[in-house]
N, C-alpha and C. Protein backbone atom coordinates (compact mmCIF):
# COMPACT_ATOMS: atom_id res chain seq x y z
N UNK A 1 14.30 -4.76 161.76
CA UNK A 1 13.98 -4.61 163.17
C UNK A 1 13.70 -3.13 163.42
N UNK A 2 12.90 -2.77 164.08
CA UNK A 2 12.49 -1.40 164.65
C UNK A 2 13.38 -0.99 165.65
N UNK A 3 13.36 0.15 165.27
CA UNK A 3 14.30 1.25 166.21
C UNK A 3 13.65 0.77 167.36
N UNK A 4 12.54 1.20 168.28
CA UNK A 4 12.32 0.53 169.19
C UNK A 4 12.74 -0.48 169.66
N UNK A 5 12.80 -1.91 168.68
CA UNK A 5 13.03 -3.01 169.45
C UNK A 5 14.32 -3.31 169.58
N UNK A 6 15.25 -2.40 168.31
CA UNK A 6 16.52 -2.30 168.92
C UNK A 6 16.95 -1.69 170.10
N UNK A 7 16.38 -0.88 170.47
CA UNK A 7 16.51 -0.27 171.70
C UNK A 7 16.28 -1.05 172.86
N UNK A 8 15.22 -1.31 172.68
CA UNK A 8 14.55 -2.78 173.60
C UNK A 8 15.93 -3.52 173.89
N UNK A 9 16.16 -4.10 173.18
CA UNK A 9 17.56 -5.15 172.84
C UNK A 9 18.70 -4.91 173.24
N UNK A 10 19.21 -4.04 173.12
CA UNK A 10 20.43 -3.51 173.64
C UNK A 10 20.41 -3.06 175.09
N UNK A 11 19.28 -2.97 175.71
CA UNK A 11 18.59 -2.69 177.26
C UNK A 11 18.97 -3.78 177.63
N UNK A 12 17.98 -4.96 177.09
CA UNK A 12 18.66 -6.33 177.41
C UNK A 12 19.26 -6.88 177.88
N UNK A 13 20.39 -6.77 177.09
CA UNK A 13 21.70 -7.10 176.94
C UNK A 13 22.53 -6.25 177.61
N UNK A 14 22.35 -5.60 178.21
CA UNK A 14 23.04 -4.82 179.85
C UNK A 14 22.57 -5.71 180.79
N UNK A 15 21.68 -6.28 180.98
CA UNK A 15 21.27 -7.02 182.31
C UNK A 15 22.33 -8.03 182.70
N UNK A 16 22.74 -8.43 183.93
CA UNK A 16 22.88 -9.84 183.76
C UNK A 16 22.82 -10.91 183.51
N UNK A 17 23.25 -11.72 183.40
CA UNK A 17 22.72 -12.62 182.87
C UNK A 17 21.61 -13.80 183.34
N UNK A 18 22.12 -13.40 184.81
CA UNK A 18 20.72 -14.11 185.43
C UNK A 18 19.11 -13.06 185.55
N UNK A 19 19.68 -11.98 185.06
CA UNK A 19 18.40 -11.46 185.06
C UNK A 19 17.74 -11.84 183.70
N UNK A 20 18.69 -11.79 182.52
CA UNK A 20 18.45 -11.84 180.94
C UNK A 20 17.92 -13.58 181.15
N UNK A 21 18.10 -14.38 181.70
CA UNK A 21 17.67 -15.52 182.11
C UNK A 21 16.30 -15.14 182.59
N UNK A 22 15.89 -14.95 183.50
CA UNK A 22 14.57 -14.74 183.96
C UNK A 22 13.56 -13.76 183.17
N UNK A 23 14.02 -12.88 182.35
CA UNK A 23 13.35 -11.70 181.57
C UNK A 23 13.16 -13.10 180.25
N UNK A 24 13.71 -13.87 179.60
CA UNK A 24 13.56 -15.49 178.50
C UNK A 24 12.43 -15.67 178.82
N UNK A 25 12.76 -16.50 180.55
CA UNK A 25 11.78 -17.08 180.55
C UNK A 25 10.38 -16.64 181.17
N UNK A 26 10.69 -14.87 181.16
CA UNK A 26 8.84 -14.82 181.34
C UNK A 26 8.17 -14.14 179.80
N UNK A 27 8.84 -14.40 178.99
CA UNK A 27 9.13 -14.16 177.31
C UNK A 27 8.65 -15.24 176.63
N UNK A 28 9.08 -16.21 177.40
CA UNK A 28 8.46 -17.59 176.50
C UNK A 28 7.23 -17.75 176.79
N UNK A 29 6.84 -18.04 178.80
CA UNK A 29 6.13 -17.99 179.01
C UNK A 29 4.61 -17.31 178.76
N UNK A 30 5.14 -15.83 178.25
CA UNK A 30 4.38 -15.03 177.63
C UNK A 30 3.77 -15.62 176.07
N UNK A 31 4.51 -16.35 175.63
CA UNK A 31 4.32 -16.93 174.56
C UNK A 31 3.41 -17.77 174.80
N UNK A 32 3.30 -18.70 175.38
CA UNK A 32 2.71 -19.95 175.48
C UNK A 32 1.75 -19.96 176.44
N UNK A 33 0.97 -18.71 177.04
CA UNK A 33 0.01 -18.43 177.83
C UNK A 33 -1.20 -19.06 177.17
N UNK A 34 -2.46 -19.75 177.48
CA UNK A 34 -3.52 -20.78 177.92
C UNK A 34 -4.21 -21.23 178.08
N UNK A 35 -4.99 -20.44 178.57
CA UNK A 35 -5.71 -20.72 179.90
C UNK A 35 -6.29 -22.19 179.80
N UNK A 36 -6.55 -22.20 179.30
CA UNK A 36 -7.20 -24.25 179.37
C UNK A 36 -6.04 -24.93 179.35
N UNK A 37 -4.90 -24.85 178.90
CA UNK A 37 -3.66 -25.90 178.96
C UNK A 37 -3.16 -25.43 180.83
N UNK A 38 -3.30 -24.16 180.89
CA UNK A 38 -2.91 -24.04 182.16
C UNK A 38 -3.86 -24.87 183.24
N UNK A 39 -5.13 -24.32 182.94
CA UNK A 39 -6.28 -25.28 183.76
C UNK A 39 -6.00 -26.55 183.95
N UNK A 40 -5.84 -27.25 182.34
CA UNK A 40 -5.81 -28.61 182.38
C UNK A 40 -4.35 -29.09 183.24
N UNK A 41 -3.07 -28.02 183.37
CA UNK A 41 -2.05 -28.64 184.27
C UNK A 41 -2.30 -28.21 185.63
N UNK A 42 -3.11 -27.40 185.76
CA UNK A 42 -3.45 -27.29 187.67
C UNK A 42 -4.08 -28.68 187.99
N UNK A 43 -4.95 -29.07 186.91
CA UNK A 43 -6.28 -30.17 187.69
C UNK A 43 -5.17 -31.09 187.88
N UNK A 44 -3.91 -31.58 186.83
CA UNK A 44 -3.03 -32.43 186.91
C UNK A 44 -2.60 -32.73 188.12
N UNK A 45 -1.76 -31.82 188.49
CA UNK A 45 -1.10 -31.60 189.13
C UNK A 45 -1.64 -31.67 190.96
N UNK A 46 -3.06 -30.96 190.60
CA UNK A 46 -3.65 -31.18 191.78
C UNK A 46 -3.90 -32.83 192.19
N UNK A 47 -4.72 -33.51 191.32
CA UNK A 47 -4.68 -35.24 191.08
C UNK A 47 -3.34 -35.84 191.67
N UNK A 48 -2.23 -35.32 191.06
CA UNK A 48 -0.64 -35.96 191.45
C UNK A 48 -0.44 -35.71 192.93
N UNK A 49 -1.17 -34.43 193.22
CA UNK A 49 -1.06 -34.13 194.82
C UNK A 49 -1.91 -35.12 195.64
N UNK A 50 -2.73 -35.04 195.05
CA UNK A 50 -4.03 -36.46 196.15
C UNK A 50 -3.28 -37.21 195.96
N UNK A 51 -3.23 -37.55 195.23
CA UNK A 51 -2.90 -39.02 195.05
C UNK A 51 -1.69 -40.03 195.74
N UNK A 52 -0.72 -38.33 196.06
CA UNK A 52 0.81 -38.55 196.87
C UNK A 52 -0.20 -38.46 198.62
N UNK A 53 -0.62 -37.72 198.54
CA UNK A 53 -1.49 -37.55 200.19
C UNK A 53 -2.33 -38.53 200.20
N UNK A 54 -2.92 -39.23 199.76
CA UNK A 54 -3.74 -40.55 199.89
C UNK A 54 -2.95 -42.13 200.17
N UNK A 55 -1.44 -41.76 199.65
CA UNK A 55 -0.65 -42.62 199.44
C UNK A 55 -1.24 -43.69 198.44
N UNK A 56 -1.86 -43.42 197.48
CA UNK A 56 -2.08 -44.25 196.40
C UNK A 56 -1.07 -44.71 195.59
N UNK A 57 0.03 -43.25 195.33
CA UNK A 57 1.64 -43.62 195.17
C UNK A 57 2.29 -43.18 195.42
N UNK A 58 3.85 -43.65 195.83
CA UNK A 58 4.82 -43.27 196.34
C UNK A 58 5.93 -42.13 195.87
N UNK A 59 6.23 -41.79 196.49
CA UNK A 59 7.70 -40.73 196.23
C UNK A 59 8.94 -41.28 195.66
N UNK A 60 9.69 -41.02 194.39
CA UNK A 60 10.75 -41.58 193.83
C UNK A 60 11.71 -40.52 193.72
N UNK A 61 13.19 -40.38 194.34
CA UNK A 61 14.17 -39.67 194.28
C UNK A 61 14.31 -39.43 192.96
N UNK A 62 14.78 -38.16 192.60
CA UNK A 62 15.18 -37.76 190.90
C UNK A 62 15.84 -39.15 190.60
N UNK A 63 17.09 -38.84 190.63
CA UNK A 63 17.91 -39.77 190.78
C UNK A 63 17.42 -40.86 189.94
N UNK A 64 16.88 -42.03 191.21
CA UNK A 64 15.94 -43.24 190.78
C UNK A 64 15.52 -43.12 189.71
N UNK A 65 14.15 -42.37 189.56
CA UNK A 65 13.60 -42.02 188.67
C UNK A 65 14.31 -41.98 187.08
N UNK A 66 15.27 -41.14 186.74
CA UNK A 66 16.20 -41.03 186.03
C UNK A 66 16.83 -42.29 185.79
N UNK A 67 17.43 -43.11 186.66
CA UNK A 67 18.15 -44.40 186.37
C UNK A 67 16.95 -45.17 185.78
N UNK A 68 15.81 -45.25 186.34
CA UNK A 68 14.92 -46.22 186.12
C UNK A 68 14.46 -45.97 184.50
N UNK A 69 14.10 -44.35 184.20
CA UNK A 69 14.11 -44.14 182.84
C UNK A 69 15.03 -45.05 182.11
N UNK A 70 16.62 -44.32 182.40
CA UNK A 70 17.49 -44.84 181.82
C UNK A 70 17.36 -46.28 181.19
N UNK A 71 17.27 -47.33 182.17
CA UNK A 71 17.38 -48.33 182.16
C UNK A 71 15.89 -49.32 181.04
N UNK A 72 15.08 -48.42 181.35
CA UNK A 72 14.25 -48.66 180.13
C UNK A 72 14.81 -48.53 178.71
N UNK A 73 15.34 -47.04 178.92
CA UNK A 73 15.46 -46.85 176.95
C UNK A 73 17.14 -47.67 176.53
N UNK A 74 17.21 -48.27 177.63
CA UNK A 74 18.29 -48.94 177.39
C UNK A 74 18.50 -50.60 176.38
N UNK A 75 16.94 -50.57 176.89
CA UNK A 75 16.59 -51.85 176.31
C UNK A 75 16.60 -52.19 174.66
């Protein structure tokens, strides 16, 4: 490891932990940057939005949702 990134590291690791939480995940994020996977989850996402404003389909509580999973892989 480089002197630098030890340094880096040990900076880190002074933060809190909800900061060292949020510094992860714009780390990963940084990782897994896109642009067409991002594109392709805006258009998604936008579609999931019509589609809730059109009322084509309905709204399901986590919850539900989750039980209803459940109850599938239960089978």
């Amino acid at each position: 490891m480089s002197t630098r990134l030890e340094v880096l590291e040990a900076e880190a690791l002074k933060l809190s932990p909800a900061d060292r939480s949020h510094l992860l995940e714009r780390l990963i994020a940084s990782l897994d940057a896109d642009p067409e996977i991002d594109s392709a989850w805006e258009l998604e996402a936008n579609r999931r939005e019509a589609s809730l404003d059109s009322g084509g389909v309905a709204e399901v509580p986590a919850e539900e949702a989750m039980n209803r999973l459940r109850s599938r892989l239960a089978r």
